[in-house]
Protein backbone atom coordinates (compact mmCIF):
# COMPACT_ATOMS: atom_id res chain seq x y z
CA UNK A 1 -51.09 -3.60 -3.97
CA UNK A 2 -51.14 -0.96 -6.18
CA UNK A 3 -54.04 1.51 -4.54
CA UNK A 4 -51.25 0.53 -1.52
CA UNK A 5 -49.07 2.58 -3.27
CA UNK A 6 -51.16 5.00 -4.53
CA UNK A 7 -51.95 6.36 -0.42
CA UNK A 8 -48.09 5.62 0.21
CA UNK A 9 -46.83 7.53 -2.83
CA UNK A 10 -49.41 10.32 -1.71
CA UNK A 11 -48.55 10.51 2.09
CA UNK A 12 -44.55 10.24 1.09
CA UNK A 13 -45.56 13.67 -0.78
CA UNK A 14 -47.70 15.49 1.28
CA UNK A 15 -47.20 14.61 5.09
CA UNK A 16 -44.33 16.71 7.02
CA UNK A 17 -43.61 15.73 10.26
CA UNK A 18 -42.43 18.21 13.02
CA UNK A 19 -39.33 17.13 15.19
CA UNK A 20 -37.78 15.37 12.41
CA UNK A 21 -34.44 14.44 13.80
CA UNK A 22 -31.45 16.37 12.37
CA UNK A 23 -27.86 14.49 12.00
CA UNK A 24 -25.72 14.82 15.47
CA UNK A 25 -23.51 17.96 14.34
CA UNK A 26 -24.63 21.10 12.84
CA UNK A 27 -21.53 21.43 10.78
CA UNK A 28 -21.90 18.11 9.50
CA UNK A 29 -24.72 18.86 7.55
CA UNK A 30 -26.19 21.99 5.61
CA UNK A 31 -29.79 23.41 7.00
CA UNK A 32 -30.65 22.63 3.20
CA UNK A 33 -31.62 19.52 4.25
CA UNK A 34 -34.41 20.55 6.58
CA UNK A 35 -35.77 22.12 4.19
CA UNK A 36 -35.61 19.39 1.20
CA UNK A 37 -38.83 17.65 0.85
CA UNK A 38 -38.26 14.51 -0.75
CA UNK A 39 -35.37 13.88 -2.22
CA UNK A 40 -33.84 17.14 -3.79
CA UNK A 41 -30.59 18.55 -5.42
CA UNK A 42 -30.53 20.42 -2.40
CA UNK A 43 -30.53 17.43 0.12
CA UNK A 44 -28.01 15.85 -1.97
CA UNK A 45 -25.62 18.18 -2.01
CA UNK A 46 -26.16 18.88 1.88
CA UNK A 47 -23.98 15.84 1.99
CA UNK A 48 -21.63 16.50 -0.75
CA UNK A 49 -20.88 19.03 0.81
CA UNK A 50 -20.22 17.56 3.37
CA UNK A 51 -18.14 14.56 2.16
CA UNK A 52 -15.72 17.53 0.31
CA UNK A 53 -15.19 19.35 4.00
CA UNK A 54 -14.02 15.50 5.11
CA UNK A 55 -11.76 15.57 2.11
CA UNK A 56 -10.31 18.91 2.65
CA UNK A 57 -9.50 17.98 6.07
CA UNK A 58 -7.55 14.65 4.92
CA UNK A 59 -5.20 15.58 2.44
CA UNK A 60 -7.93 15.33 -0.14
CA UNK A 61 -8.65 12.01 0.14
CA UNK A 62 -10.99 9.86 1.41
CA UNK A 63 -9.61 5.96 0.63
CA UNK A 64 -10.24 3.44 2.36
CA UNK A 65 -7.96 2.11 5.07
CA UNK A 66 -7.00 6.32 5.53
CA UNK A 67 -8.72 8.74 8.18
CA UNK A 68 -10.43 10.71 5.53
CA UNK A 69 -12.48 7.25 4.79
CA UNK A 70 -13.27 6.46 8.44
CA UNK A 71 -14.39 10.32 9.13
CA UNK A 72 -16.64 10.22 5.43
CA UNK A 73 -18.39 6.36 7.60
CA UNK A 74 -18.53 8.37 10.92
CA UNK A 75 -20.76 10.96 9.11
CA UNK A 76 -22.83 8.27 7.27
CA UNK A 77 -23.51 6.36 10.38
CA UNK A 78 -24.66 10.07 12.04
CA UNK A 79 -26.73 10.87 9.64
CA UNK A 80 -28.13 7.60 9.59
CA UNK A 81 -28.80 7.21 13.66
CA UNK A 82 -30.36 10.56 13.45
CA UNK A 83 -32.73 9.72 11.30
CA UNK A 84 -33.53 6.72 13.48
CA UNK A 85 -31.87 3.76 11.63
CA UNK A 86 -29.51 1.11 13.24
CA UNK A 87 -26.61 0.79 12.03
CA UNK A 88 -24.84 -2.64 11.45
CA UNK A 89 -21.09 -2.26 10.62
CA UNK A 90 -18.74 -5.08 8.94
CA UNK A 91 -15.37 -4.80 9.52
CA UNK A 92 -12.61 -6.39 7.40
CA UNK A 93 -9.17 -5.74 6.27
CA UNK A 94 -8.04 -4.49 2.64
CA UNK A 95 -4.89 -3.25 1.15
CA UNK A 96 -3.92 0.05 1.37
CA UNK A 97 -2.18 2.24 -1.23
CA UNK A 98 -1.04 5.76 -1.20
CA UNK A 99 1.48 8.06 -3.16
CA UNK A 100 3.33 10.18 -0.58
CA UNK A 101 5.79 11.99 -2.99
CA UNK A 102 5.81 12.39 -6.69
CA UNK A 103 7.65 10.55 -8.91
CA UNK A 104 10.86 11.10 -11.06
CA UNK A 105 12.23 9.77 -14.53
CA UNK A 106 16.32 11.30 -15.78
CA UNK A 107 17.82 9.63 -18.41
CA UNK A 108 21.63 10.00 -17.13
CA UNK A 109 23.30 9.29 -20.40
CA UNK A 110 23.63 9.45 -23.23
CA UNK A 111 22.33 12.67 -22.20
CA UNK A 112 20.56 14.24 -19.33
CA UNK A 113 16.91 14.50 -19.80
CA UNK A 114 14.06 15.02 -17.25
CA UNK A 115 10.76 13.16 -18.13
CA UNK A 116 7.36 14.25 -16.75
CA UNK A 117 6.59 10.80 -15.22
CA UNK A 118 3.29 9.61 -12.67
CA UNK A 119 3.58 6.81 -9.91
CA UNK A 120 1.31 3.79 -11.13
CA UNK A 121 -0.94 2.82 -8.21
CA UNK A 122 0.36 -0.04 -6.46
CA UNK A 123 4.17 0.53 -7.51
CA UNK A 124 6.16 0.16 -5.40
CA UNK A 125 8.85 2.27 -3.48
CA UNK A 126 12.19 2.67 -4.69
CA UNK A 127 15.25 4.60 -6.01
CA UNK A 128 16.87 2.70 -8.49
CA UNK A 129 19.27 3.43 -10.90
CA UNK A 130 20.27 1.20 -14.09
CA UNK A 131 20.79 0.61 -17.43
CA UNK A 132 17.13 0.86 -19.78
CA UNK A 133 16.17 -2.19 -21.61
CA UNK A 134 13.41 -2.35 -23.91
CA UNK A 135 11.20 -5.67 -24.31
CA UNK A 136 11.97 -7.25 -26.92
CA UNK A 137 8.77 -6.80 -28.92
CA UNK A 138 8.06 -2.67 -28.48
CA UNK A 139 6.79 -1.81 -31.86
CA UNK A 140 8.22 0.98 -33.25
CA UNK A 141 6.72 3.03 -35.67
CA UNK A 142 3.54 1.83 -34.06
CA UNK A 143 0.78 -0.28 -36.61
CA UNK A 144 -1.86 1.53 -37.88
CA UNK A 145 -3.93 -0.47 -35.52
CA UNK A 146 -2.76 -1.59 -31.76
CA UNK A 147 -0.95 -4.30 -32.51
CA UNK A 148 1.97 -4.15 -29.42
CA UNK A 149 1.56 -7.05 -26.67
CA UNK A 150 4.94 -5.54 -25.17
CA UNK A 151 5.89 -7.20 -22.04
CA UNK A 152 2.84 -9.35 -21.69
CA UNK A 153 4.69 -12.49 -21.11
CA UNK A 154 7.75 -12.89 -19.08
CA UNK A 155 10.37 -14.22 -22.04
CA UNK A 156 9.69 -10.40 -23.57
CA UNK A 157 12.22 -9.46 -21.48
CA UNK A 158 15.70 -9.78 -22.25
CA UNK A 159 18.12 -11.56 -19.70
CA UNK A 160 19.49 -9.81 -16.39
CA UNK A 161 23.20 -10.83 -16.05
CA UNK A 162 23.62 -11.36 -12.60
CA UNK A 163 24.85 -8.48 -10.32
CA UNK A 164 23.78 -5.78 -12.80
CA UNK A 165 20.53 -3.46 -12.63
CA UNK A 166 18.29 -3.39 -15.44
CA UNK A 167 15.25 -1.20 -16.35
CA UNK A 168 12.49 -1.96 -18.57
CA UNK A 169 10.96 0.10 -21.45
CA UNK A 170 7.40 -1.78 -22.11
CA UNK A 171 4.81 -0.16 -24.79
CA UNK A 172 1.25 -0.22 -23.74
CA UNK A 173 -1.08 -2.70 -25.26
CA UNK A 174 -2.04 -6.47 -25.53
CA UNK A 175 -2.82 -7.12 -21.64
CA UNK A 176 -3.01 -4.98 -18.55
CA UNK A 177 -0.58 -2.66 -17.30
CA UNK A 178 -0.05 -4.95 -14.40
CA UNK A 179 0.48 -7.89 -16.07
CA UNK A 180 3.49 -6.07 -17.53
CA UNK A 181 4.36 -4.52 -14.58
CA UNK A 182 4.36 -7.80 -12.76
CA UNK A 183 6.25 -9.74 -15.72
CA UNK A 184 8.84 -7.03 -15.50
CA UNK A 185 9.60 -7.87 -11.74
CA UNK A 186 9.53 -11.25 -12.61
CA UNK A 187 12.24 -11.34 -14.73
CA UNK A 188 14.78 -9.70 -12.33
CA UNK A 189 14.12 -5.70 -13.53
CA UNK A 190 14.50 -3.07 -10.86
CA UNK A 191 12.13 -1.02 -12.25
CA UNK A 192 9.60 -0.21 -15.06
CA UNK A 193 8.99 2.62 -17.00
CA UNK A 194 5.36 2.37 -19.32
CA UNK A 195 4.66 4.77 -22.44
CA UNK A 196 1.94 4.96 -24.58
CA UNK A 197 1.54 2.97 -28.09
CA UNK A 198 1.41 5.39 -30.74
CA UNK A 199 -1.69 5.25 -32.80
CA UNK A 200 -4.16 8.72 -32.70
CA UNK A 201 -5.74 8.39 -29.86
CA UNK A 202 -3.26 6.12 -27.87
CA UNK A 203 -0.42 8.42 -28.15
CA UNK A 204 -0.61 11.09 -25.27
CA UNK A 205 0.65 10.68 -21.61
CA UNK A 206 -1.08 8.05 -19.81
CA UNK A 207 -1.24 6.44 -16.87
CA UNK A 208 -3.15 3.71 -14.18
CA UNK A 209 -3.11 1.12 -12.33
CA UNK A 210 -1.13 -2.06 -11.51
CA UNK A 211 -3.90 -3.91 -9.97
CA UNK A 212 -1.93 -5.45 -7.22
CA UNK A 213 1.06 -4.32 -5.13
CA UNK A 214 4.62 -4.71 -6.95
CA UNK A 215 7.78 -4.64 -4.96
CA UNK A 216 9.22 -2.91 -7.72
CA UNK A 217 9.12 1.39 -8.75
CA UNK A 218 6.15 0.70 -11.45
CA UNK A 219 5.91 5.01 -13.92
CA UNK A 220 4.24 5.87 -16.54
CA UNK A 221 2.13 8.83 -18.16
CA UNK A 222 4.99 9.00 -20.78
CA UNK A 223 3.12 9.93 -24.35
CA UNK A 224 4.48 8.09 -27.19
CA UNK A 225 6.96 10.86 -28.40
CA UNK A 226 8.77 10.57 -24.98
CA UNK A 227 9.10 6.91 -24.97
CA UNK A 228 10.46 7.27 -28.66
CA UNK A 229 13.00 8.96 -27.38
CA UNK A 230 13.98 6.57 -23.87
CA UNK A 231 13.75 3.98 -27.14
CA UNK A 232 16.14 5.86 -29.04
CA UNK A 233 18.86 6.27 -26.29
CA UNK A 234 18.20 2.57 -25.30
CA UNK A 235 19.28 1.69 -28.84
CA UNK A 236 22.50 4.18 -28.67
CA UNK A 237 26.23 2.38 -28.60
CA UNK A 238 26.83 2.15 -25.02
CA UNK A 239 22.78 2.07 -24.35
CA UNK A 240 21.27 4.53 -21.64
CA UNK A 241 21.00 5.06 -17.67
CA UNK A 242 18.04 6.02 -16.36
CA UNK A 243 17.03 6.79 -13.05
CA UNK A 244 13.75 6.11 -10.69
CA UNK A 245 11.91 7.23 -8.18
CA UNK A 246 8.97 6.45 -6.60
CA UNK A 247 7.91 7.23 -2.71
CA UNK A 248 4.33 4.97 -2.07
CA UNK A 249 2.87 3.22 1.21
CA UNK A 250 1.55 -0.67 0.55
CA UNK A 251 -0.56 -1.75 3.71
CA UNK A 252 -1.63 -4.85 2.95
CA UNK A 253 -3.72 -4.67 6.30
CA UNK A 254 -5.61 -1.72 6.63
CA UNK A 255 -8.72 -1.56 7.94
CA UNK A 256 -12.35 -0.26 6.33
CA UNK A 257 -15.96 -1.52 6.80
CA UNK A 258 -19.12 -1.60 5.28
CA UNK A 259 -22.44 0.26 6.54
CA UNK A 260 -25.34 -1.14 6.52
CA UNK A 261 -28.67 0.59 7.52
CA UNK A 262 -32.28 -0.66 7.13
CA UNK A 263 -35.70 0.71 7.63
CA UNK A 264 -37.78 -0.40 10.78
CA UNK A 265 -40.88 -1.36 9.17
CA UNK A 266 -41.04 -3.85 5.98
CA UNK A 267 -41.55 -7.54 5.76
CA UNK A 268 -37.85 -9.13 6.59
CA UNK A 269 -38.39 -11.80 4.17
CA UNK A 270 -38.74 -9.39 1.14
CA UNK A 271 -35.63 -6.55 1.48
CA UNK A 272 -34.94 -4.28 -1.27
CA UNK A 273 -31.04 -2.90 -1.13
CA UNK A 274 -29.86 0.31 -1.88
CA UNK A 275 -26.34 0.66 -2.01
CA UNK A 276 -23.33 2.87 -3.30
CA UNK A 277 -19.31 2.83 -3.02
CA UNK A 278 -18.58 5.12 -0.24
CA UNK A 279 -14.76 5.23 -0.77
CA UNK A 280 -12.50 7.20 -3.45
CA UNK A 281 -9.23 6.56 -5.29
CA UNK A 282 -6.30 8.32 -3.53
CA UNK A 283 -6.01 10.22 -6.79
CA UNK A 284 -8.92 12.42 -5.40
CA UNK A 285 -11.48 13.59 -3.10
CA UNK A 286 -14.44 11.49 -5.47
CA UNK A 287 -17.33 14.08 -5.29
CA UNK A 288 -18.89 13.18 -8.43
CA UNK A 289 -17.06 9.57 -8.41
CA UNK A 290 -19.11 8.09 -6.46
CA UNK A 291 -19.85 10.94 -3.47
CA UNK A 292 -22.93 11.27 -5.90
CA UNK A 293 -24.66 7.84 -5.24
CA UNK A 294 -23.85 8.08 -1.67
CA UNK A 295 -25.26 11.39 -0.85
CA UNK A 296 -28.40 9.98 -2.84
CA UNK A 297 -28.59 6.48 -1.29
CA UNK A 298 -28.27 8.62 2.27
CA UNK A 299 -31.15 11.66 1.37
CA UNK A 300 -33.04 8.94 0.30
CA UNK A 301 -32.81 6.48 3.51
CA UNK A 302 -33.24 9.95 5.57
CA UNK A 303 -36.51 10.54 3.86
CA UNK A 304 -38.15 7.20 3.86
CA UNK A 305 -37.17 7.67 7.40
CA UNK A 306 -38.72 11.44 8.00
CA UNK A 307 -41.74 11.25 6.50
CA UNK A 308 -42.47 8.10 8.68
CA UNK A 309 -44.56 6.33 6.08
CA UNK A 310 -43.28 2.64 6.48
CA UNK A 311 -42.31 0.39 3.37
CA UNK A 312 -44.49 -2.52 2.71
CA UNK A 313 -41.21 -4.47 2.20
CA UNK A 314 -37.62 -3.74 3.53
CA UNK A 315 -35.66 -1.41 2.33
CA UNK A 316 -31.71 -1.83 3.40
CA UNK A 317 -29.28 0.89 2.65
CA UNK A 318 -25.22 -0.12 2.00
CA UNK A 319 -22.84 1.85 1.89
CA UNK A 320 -19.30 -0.40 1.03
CA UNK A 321 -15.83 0.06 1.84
CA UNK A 322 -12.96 -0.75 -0.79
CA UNK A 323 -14.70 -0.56 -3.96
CA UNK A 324 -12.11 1.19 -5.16
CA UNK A 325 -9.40 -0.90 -3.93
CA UNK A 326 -7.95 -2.96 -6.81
CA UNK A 327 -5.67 -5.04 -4.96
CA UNK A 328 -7.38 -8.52 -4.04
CA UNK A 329 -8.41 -11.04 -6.55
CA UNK A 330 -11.32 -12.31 -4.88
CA UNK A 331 -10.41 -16.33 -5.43
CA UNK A 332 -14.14 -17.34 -6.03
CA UNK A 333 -14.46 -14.94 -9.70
CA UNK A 334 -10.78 -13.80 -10.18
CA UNK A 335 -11.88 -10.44 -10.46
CA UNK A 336 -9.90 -7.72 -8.72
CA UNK A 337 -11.35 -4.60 -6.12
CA UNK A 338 -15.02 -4.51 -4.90
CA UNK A 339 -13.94 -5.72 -2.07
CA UNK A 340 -16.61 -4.30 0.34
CA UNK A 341 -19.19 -6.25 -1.71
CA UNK A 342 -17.82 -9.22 -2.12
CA UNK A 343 -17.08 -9.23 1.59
CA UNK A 344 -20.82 -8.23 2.61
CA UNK A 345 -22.27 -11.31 0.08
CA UNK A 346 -19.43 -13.77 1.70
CA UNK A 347 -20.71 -12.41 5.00
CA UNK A 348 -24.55 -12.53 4.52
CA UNK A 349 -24.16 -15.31 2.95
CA UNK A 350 -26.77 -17.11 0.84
CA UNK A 351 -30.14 -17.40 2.62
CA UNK A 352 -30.01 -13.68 3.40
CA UNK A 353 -29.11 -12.88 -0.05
CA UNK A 354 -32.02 -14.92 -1.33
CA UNK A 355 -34.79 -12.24 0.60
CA UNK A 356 -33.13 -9.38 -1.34
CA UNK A 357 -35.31 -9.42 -4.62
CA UNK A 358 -33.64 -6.02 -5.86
CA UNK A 359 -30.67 -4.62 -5.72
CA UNK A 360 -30.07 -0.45 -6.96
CA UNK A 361 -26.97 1.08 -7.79
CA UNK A 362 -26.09 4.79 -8.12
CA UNK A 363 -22.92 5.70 -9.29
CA UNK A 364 -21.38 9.28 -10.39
CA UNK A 365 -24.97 10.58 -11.09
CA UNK A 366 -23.56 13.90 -11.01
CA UNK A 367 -21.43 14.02 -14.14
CA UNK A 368 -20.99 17.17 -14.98
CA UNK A 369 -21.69 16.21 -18.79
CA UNK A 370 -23.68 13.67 -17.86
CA UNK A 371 -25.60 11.23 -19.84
CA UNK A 372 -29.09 9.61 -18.06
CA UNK A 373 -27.22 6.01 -18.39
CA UNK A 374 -30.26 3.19 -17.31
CA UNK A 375 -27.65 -0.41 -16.72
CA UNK A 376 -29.85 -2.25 -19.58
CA UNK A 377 -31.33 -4.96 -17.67
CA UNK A 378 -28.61 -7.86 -18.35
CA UNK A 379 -28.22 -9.15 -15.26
CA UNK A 380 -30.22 -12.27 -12.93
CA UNK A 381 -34.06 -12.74 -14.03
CA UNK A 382 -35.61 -9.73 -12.92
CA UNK A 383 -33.06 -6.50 -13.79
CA UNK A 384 -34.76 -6.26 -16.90
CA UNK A 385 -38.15 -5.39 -15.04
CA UNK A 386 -35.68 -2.67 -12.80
CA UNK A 387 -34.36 -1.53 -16.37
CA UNK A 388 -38.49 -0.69 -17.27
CA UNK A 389 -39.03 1.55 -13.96
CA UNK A 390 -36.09 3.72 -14.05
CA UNK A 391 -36.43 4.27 -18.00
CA UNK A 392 -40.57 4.46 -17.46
CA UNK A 393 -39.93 6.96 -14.78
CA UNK A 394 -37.65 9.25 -16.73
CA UNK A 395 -40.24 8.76 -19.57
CA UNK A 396 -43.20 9.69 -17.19
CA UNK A 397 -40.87 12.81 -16.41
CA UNK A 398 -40.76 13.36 -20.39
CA UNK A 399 -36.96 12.68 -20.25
CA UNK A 400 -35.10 10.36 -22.48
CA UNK A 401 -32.19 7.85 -21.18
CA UNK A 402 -29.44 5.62 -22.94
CA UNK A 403 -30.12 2.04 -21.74
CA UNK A 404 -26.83 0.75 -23.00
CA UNK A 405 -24.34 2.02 -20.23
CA UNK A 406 -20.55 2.22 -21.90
CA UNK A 407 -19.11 0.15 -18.57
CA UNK A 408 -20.98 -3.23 -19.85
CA UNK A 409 -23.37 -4.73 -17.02
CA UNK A 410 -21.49 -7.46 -16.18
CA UNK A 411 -19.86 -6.87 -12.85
CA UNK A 412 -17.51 -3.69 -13.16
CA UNK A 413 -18.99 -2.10 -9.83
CA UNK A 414 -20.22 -3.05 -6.34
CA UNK A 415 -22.81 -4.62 -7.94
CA UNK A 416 -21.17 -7.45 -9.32
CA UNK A 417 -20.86 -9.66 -6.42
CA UNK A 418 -24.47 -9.05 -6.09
CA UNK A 419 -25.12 -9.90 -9.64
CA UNK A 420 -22.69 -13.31 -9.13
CA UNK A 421 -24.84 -14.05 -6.21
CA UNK A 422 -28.69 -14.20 -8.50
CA UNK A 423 -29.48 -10.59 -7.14
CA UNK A 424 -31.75 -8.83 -9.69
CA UNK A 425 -29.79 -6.07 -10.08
CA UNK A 426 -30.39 -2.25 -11.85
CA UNK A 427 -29.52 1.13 -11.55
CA UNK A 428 -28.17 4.63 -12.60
CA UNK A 429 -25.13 6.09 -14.23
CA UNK A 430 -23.85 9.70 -15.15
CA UNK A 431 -21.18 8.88 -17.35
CA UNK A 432 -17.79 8.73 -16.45
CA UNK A 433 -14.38 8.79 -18.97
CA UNK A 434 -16.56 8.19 -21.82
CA UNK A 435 -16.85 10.46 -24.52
CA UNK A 436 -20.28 12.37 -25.30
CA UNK A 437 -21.21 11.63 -28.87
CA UNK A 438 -23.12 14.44 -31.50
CA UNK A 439 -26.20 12.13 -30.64
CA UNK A 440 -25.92 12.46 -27.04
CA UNK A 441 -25.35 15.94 -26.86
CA UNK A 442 -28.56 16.39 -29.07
CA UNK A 443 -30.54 14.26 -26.62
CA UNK A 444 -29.43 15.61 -23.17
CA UNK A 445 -27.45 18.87 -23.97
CA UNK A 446 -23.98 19.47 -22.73
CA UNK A 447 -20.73 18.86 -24.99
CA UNK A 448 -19.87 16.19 -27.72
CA UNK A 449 -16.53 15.42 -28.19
CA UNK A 450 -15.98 15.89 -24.28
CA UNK A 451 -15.87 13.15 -21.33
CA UNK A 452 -19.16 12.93 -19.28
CA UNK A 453 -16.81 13.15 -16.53
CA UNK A 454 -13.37 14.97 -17.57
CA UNK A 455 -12.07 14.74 -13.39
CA UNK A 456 -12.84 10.72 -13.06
CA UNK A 457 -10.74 9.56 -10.48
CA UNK A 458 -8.64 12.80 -10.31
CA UNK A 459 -7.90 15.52 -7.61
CA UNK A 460 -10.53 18.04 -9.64
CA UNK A 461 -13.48 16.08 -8.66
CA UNK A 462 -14.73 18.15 -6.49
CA UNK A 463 -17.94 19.59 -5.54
CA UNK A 464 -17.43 21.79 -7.98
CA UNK A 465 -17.57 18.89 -10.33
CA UNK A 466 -21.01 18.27 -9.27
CA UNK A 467 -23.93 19.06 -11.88
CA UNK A 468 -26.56 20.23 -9.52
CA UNK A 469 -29.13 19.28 -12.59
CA UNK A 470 -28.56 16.23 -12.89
CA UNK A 471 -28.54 15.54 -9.39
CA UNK A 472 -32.00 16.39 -9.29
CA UNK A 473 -32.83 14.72 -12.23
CA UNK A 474 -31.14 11.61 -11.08
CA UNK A 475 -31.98 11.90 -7.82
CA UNK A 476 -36.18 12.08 -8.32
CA UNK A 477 -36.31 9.25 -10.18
CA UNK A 478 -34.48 6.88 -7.82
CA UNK A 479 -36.16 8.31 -5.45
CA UNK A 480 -39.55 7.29 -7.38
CA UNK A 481 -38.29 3.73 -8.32
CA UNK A 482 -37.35 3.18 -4.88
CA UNK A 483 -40.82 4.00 -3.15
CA UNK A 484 -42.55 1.68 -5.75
CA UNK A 485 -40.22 -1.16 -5.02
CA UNK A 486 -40.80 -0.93 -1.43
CA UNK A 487 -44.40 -0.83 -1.92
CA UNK A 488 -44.92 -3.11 -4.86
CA UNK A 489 -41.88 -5.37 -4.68
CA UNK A 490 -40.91 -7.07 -8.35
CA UNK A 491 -42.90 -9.01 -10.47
CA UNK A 492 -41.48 -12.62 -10.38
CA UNK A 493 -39.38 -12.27 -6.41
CA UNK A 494 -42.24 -10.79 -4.85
């Protein structure tokens, strides 16, 4: 098997083939990519740049359920049929959310003040005006330590009397901001209003996610000093009036789909899958987040496919829809988003999931302070030997990685319904809100002190965004590790 992969490893390298078939529309794609051989920074970014052109033309966005979703799938599925592959679609429904107007915070009285104030995703759409009421366990000063579960249980909030409208002032900490958000609406209030806990560190304007629609207007990214001072007025003789507004779109019905692509020659019984979220947050356009492992996962399937060496085993390329989507708690795990992998393993169900004997995952491996982040092997009998080739192939390259990713391995992506399912699963990471230590900076250069990814999930990740080394870097090795799977298979499945 191995002198197999010797001659494949050495035809994949030197053999170009004339009439290579070129993706359906010349504006689709950059000419960079005839000229990539293997897989290149340059072929990669062919289709970043691409998937940034989509976003510019959709408001900047390219979520699924939205246009700018659909057009980035259209151009996947070209780019795939060009380069000779069949596409298989799966087409399901997912909740939609979207922003379409900023939001606003006034305190009316005691005294008119304007707060800077975001829209949490999944509030809901309102204009409500009412009296503020605290929960009744804010803690203010704040511990040295986080010590505030504020609003994390319905009986924090004090009593609506009936025909009034309430408003309530809940301190971060002690459960998710949706759990609060949800426990707020619960209890009767028109509205919530979230502001950071206090400590260094946990102090500054802040904002996120609900998880799951709310009926109610759901704000935040108030620092601590600003919700001191809502606190304050709250605690004033007469008490405060604050007013709300949020403008969002809940469709709990919107439709997406997965792609999924897979070479012609392999055994069937033996597939390795290659796969990457192709959606982004409505927050941005995602060119880093995770544009990156989908412009990889696609130079790498157009490769395999144009230097027409065939795979000893299958390789299958996915490309999932709603990853990003946090709305659906999927009722088998509890856990909430993924949704385009969850659906293809319900879909595929078990006997087809038992051929795949690896699974790869490349996600934002174009941080712009990047860290070479291998997942550490933790997952079903047989990641661990995944692990080995992407850190032995870095090595080879005389390259050092950090095999303890900061997003434990334990089901926080697309992979994790593969993981649930027994899939040996592995892959690469950038970095993304994480914070580059002095030790990291000393191993791969860059900045300590500074996010491997300071526009995660935000309108400024861009291609600009992109680091063009460690796309290449990134982008060789999984290109590597992939050709030896597909030759050799894994010790163990195959």
């Amino acid at each position: 098997m191995r002198r197999w992969f010797a001659v494949l490893t050495t035809l994949l390298t030197t053999v170009a083939v004339a009439g290579t078939a070129q993706p359906a529309s010349a504006e689709d794609v950059s000419g960079d990519l005839a000229a990539a051989r293997g897989v290149t920074a340059r072929g990669i970014l062919a289709h970043e740049r691409a998937l940034q052109r989509i976003a510019d033309r959709h408001e900047g966005i390219r979520t699924s359920g939205t246009p700018g979703f659909d057009a980035a799938a259209d151009y996947v599925e070209r780019t795939l049929r060009a380069a000779g592959y069949t596409i298989q679609e799966q087409p399901f429904t997912v909740p939609l959310y979207r922003e379409l107007a900023p939001a606003a915070l006034n305190e009316v009285s005691p005294a008119a003040v304007t707060f800077h104030a975001d829209t949490f995703v999944y509030s809901g759409s309102g204009d409500v005006t009412g009296q503020l009421v605290p929960t009744s366990n804010v803690v203010i000063p704040p511990t040295p330590q986080p010590s505030s579960a504020s609003g994390c249980a319905v009986a924090d909030f004090p009593l609506v009397p009936a025909g009034s409208v309430r408003i309530a002032l809940i301190q971060r900490g002690g459960c998710g901001f949706g759990v609060k958000a949800l426990n707020a609406q619960a209890a009767g209030y028109a509205a919530a209003v979230l502001f950071n806990e206090g400590q260094p560190g946990r102090d500054q304007p802040m904002s996120g996610t609900i998880g799951e629609p709310a009926a109610i207007p759901v704000v935040g990214a108030l620092g601590y000093a600003d919700g001191l001072a809502l606190y304050q007025a709250s605690q004033a003789a007469g008490g405060a009036v604050v007013h709300v507004t949020t403008h969002t779109l809940n469709d709990p019905h919107a439709r997406t789909r997965n792609i999924i692509a897979e070479t012609r020659g392999g055994d069937p019984d033996h597939v390795l899958l290659v796969h990457a979220e192709l959606d982004a947050l409505p927050s941005g356009p995602g060119i880093n987040e995770n544009g990156s492992g989908v412009a990889t996962a696609l130079e790498i399937a157009r490769q395999l496919s144009r230097l027409r060496v065939p795979p000893h085993y299958k390789v299958r390329f996915a490309f999932f829809g709603a990853e990003e989507t946090r709305a659906v708690r999927d009722p088998a795990t509890g856990a909430i988003g993924r949704q385009g992998s969850y659906h293809y393993v319900n879909t595929v169900g078990p006997a087809e999931l038992g051929k795949i004997f690896a699974a790869v995952h490349l996600d934002s491996i174009g941080s712009p302070n990047y860290v070479r982040y291998v997942f550490d092997g933790s997952g079903p009998a047989g990641s661990e030997r995944i692990a080995e080739l992407f850190t032995d192939e870095f090595a080879r390259r005389g390259m050092v990685t950090d095999p303890h990713p900061p997003t434990s391995f334990v089901g926080g992506s697309d992979y994790g319904p593969l993981m649930n399912a027994g899939v040996p699963t592995g892959g690469l990471f950038g970095g993304a809100a994480e914070v580059k230590t002095e030790e990291q900076a000393g191993k791969y250069g860059g900045t300590a002190g500074k996010e491997n990814d300071p526009c995660f999930h935000q309108a400024c990740d861009t291609l600009d965004n992109v680091n063009r080394q460690a796309l290449a870097e990134f982008g060789a090795v999984a290109w590597a590790v992939v050709k030896r799977l597909a030759a050799e298979g894994l010790p163990g499945r195959v």
